[in-house]
C-alpha atoms as a PDB file:
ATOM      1  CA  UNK A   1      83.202 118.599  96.882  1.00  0.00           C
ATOM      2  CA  UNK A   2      84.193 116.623  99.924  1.00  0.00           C
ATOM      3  CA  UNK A   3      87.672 116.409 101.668  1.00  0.00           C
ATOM      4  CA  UNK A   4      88.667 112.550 102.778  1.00  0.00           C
ATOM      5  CA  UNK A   5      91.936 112.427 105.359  1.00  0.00           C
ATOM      6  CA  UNK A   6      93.995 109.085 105.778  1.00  0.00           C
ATOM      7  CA  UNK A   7      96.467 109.013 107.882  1.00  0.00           C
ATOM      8  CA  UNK A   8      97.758 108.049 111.501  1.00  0.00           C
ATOM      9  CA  UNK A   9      95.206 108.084 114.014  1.00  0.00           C
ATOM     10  CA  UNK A  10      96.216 111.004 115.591  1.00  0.00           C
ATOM     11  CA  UNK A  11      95.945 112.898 112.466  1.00  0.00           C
ATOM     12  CA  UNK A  12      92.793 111.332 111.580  1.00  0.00           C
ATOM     13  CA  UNK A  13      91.137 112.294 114.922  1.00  0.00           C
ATOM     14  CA  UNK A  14      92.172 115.719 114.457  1.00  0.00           C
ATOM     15  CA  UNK A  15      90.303 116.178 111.199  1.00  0.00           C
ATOM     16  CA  UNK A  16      87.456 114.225 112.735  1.00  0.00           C
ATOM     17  CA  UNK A  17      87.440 117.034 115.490  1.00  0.00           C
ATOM     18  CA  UNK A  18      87.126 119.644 112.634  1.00  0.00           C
ATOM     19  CA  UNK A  19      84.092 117.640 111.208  1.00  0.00           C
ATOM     20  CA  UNK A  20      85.866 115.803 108.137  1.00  0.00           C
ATOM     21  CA  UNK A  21      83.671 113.102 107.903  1.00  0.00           C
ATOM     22  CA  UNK A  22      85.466 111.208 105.106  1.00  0.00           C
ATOM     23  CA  UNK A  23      88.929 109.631 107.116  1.00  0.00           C
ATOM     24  CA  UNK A  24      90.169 106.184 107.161  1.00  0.00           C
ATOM     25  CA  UNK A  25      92.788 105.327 109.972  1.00  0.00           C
ATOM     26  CA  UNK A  26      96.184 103.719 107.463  1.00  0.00           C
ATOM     27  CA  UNK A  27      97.807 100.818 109.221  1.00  0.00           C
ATOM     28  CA  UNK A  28     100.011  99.365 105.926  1.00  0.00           C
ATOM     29  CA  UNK A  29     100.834 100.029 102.524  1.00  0.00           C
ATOM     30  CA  UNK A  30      98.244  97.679 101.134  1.00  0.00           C
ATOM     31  CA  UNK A  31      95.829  99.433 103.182  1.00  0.00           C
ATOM     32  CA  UNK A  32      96.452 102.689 101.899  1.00  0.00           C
ATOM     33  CA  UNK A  33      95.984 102.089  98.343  1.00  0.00           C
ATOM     34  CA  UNK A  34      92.761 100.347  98.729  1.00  0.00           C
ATOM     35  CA  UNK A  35      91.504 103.452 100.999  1.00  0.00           C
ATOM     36  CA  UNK A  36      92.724 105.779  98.006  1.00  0.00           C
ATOM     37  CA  UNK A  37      90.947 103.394  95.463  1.00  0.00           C
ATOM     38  CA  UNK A  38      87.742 102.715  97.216  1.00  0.00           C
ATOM     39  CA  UNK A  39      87.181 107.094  97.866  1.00  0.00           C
ATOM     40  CA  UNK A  40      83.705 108.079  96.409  1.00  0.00           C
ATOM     41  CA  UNK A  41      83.728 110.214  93.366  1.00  0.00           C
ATOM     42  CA  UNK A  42      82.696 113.047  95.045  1.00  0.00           C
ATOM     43  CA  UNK A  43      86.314 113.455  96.783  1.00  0.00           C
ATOM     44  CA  UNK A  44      87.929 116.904  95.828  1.00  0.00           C
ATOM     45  CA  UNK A  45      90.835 117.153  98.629  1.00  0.00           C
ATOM     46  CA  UNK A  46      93.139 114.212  99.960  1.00  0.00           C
ATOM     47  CA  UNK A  47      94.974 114.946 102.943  1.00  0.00           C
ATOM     48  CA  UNK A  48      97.543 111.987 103.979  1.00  0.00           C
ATOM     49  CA  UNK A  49     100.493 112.323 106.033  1.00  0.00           C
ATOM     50  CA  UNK A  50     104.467 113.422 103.936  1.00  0.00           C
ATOM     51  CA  UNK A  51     105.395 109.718 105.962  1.00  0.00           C
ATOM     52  CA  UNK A  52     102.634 107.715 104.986  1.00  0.00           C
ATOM     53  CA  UNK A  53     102.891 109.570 101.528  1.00  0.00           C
ATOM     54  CA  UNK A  54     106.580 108.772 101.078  1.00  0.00           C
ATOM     55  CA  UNK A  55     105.969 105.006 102.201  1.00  0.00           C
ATOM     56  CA  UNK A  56     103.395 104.892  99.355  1.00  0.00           C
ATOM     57  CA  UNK A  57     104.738 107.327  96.832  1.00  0.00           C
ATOM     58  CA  UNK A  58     104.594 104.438  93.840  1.00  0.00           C
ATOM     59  CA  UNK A  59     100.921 104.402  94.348  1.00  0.00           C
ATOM     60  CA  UNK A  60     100.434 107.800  94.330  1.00  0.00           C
ATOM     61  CA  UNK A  61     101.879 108.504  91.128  1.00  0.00           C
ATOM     62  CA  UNK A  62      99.870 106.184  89.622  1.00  0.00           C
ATOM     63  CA  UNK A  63      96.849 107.740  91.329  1.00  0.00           C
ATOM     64  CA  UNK A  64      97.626 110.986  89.831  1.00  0.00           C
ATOM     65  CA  UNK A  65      98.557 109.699  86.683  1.00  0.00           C
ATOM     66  CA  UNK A  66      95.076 109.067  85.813  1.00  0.00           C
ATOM     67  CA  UNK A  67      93.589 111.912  87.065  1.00  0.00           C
ATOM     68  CA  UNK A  68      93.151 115.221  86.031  1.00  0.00           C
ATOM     69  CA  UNK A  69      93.174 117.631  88.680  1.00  0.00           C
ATOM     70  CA  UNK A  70      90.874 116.914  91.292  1.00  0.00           C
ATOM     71  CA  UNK A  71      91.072 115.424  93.389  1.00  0.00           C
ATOM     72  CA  UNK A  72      93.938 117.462  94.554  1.00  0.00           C
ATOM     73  CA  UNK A  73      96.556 115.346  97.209  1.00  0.00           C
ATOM     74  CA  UNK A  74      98.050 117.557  99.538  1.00  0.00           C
ATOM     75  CA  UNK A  75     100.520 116.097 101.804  1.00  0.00           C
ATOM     76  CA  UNK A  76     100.647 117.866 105.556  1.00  0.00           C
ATOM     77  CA  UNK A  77     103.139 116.919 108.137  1.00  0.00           C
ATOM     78  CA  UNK A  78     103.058 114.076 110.715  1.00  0.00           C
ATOM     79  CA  UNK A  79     103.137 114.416 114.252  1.00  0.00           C
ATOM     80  CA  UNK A  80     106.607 114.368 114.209  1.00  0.00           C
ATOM     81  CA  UNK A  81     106.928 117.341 111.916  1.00  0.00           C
ATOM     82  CA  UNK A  82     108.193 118.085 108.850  1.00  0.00           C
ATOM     83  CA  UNK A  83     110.234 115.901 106.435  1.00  0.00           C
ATOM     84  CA  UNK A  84     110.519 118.592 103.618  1.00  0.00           C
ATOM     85  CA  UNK A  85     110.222 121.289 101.872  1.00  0.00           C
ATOM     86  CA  UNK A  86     106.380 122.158 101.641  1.00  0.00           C
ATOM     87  CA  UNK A  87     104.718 120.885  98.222  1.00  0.00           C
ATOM     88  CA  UNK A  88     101.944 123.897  98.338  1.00  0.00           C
ATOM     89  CA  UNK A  89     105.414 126.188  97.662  1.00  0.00           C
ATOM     90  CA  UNK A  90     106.003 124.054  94.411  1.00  0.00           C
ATOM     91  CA  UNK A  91     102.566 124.419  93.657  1.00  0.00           C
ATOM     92  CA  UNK A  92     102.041 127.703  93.927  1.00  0.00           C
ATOM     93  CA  UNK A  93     105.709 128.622  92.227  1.00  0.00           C
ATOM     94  CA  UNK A  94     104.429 126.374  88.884  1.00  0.00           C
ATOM     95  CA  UNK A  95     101.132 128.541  88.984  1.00  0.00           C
ATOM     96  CA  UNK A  96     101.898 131.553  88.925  1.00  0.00           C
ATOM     97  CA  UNK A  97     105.320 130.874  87.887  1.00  0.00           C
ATOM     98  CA  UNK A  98     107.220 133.207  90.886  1.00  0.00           C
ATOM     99  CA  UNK A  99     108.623 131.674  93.939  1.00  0.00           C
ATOM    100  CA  UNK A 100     107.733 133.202  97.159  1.00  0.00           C
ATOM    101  CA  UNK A 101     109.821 133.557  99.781  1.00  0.00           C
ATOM    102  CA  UNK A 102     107.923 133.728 103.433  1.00  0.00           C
ATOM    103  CA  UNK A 103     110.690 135.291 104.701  1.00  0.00           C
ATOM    104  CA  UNK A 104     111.043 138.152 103.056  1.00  0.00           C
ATOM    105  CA  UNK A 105     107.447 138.998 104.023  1.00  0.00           C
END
């Protein structure tokens, strides 16, 4: 299982840097759903941008709609930090069915 990054090109770099070799630089929306379309099969992680997923959130639901759970999209923050509240949180609070709270820890 491979993990494919699109994103800004900063971002994209970064991940290149930490030997993802699966990235695609996202200048439009048209652009990114063809990128998330045209992945190979053997994609088991997406990691896009909370921006670029917001811009695009439409397509992503329809991405996920007809898929079961790999691969997984996991939206990080953009260079200009975070928009929200962190989606892993959500994740892990419907999984095990306990919200954590970091700050208690």
């Amino acid at each position: 299982m491979r993990i494919a990054v699109l994103g800004d090109e900063e971002t994209v770099t970064g991940f290149k840097l930490a030997g993802v070799s699966c990235s695609e630089v996202i200048e439009s929306n048209q652009g990114f759903e063809e990128a998330l379309n045209n992945l190979d099969q053997d994609i088991g992680i997406i990691i896009t941008t909370e921006d670029l997923a917001k811009e695009n959130q439409e397509t992503i639901n329809e991405f996920k709609s007809g898929k079961d759970v790999f691969p997984l999209l996991v939206e990080i923050p953009s260079k200009f930090g975070s928009t929200k509240e962190s989606e892993i949180m959500d994740l892990v609070k419907k999984a095990i069915g306990v919200e954590i709270n970091l700050e208690d820890i």
